[in-house]
N, C-alpha and C. Protein backbone atom coordinates (compact mmCIF):
# COMPACT_ATOMS: atom_id res chain seq x y z
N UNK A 1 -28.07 -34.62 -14.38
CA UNK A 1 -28.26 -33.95 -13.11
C UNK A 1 -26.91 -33.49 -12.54
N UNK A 2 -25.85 -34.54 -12.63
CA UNK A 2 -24.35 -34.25 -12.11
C UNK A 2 -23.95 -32.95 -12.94
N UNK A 3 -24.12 -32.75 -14.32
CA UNK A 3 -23.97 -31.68 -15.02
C UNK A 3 -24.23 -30.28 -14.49
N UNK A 4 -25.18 -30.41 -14.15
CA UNK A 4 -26.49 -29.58 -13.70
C UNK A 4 -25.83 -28.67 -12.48
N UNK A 5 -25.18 -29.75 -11.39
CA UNK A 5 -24.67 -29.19 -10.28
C UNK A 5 -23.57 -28.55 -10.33
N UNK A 6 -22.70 -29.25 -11.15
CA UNK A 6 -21.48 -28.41 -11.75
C UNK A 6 -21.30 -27.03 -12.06
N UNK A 7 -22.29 -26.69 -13.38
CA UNK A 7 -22.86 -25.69 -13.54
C UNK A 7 -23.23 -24.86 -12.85
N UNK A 8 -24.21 -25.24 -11.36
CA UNK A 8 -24.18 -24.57 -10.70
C UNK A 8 -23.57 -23.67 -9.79
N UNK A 9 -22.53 -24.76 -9.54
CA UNK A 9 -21.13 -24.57 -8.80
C UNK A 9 -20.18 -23.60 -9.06
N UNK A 10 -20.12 -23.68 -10.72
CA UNK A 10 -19.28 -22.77 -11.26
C UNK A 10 -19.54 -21.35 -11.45
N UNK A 11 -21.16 -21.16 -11.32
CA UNK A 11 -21.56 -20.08 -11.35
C UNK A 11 -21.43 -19.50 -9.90
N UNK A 12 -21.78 -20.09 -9.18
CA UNK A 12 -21.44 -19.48 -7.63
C UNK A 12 -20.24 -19.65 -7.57
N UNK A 13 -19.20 -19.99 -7.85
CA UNK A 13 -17.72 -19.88 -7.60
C UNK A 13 -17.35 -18.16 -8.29
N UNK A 14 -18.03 -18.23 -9.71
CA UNK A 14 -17.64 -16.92 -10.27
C UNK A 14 -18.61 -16.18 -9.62
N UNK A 15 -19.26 -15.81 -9.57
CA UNK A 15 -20.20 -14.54 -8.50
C UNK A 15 -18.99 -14.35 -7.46
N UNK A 16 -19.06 -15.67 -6.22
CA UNK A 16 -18.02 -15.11 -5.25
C UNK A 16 -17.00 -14.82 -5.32
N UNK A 17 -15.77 -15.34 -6.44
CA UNK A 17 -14.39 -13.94 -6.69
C UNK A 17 -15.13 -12.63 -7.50
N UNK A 18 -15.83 -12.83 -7.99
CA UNK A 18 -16.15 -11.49 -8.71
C UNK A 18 -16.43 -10.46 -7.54
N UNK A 19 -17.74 -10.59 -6.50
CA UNK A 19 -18.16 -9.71 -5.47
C UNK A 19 -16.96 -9.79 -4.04
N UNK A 20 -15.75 -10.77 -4.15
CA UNK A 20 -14.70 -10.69 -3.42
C UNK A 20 -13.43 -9.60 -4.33
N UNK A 21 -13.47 -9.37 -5.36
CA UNK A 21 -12.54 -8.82 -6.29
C UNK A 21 -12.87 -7.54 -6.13
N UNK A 22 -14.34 -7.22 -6.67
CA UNK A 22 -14.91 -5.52 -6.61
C UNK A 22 -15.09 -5.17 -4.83
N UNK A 23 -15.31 -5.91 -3.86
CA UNK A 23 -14.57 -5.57 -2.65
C UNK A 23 -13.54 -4.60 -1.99
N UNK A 24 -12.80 -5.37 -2.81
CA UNK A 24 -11.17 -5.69 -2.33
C UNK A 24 -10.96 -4.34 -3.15
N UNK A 25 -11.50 -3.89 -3.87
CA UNK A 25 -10.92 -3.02 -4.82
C UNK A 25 -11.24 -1.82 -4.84
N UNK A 26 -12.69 -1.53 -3.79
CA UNK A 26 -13.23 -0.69 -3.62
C UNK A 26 -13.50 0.03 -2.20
N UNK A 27 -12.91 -0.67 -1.43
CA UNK A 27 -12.49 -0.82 -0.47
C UNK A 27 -12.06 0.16 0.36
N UNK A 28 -11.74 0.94 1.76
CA UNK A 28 -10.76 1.87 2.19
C UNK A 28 -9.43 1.03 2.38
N UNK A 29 -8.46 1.82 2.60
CA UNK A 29 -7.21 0.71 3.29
C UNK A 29 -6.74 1.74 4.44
N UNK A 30 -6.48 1.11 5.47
CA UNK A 30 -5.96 1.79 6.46
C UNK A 30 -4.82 1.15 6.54
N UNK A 31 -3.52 2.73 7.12
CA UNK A 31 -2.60 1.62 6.98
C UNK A 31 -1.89 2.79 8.89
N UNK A 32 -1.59 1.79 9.78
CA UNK A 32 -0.96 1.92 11.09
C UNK A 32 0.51 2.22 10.68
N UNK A 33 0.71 2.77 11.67
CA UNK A 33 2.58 3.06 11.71
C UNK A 33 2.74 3.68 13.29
N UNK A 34 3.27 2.94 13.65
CA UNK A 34 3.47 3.24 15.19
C UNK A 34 4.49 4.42 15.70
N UNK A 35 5.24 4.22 15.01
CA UNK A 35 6.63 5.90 15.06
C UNK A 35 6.69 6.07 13.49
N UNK A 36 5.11 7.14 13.47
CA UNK A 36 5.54 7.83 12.43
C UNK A 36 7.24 8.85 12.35
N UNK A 37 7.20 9.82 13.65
CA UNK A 37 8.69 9.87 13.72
C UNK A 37 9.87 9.46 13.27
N UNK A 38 10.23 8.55 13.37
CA UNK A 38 11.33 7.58 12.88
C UNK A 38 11.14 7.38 11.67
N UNK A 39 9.80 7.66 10.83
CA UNK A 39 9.75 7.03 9.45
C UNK A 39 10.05 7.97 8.66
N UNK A 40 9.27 9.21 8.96
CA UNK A 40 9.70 10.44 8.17
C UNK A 40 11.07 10.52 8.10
N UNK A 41 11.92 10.88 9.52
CA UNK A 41 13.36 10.67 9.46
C UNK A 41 14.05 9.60 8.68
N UNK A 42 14.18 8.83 8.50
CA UNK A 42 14.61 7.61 7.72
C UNK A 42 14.16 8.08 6.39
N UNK A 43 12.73 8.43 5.66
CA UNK A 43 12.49 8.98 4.35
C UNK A 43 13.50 9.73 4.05
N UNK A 44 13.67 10.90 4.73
CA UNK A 44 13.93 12.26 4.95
C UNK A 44 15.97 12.20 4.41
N UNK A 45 15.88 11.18 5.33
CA UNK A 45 17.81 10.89 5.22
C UNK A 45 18.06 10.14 3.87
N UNK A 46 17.14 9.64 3.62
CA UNK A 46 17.23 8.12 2.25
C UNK A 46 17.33 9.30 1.13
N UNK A 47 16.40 10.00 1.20
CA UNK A 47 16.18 11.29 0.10
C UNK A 47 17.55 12.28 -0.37
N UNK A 48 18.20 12.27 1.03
CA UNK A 48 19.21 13.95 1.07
C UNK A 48 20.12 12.88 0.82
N UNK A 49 20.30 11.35 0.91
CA UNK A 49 21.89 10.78 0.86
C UNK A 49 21.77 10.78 -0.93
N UNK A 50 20.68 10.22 -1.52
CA UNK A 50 20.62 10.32 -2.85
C UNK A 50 20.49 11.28 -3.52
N UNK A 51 20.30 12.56 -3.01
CA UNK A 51 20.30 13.59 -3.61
C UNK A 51 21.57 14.11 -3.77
N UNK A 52 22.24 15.04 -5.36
CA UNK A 52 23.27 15.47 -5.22
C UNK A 52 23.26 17.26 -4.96
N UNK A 53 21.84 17.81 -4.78
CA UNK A 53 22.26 19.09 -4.35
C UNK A 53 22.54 19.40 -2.55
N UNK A 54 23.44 20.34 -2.51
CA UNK A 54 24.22 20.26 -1.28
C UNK A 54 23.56 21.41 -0.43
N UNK A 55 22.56 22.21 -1.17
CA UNK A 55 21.37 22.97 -0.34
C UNK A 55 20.91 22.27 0.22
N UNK A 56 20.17 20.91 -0.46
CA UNK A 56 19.21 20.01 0.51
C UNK A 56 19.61 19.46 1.73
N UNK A 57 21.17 19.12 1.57
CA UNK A 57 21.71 18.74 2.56
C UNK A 57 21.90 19.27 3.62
N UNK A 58 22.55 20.78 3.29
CA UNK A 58 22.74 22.08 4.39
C UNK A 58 21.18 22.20 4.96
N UNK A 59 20.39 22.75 4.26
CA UNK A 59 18.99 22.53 5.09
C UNK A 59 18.28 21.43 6.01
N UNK A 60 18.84 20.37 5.44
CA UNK A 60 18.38 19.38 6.58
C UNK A 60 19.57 19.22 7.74
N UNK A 61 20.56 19.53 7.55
CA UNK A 61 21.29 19.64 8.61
C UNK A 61 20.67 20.73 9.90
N UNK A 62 20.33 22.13 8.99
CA UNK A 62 20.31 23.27 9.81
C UNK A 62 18.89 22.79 10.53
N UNK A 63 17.64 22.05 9.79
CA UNK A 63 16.86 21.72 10.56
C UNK A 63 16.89 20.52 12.01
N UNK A 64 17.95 19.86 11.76
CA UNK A 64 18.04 18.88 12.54
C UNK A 64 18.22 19.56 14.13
N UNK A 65 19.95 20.52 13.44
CA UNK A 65 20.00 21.23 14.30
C UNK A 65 19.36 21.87 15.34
């Protein structure tokens, strides 16, 4: 009988990560950002400091401007 319950157990343990897994996976994700502003800018600068063409740079200057 102790067998029995085990068994049982283990089968409802796997059902619930399985229908918690295909969830999670299927899921929407929303994602918040409070100053988008600031984030683009920060992208925007991270991009032109690693970049070595000096158009990209002049253009984001002239846009800042």
């Amino acid at each position: 009988m102790k067998k029995t319950w085990n068994i049982i157990i283990k089968i409802i343990a796997i059902i619930t990560v399985a229908l918690s897994g295909y969830l999670m996976l299927t899921s929407d994700v929303q994602l918040k950002i409070s100053d988008t502003h600031a984030m683009v800018k920060q992208v925007v600068r991270e991009i032109v400091s690693d970049s070595e063409d000096q158009s990209l740079r002049y253009a984001t200057q002239f846009l800042e401007a």
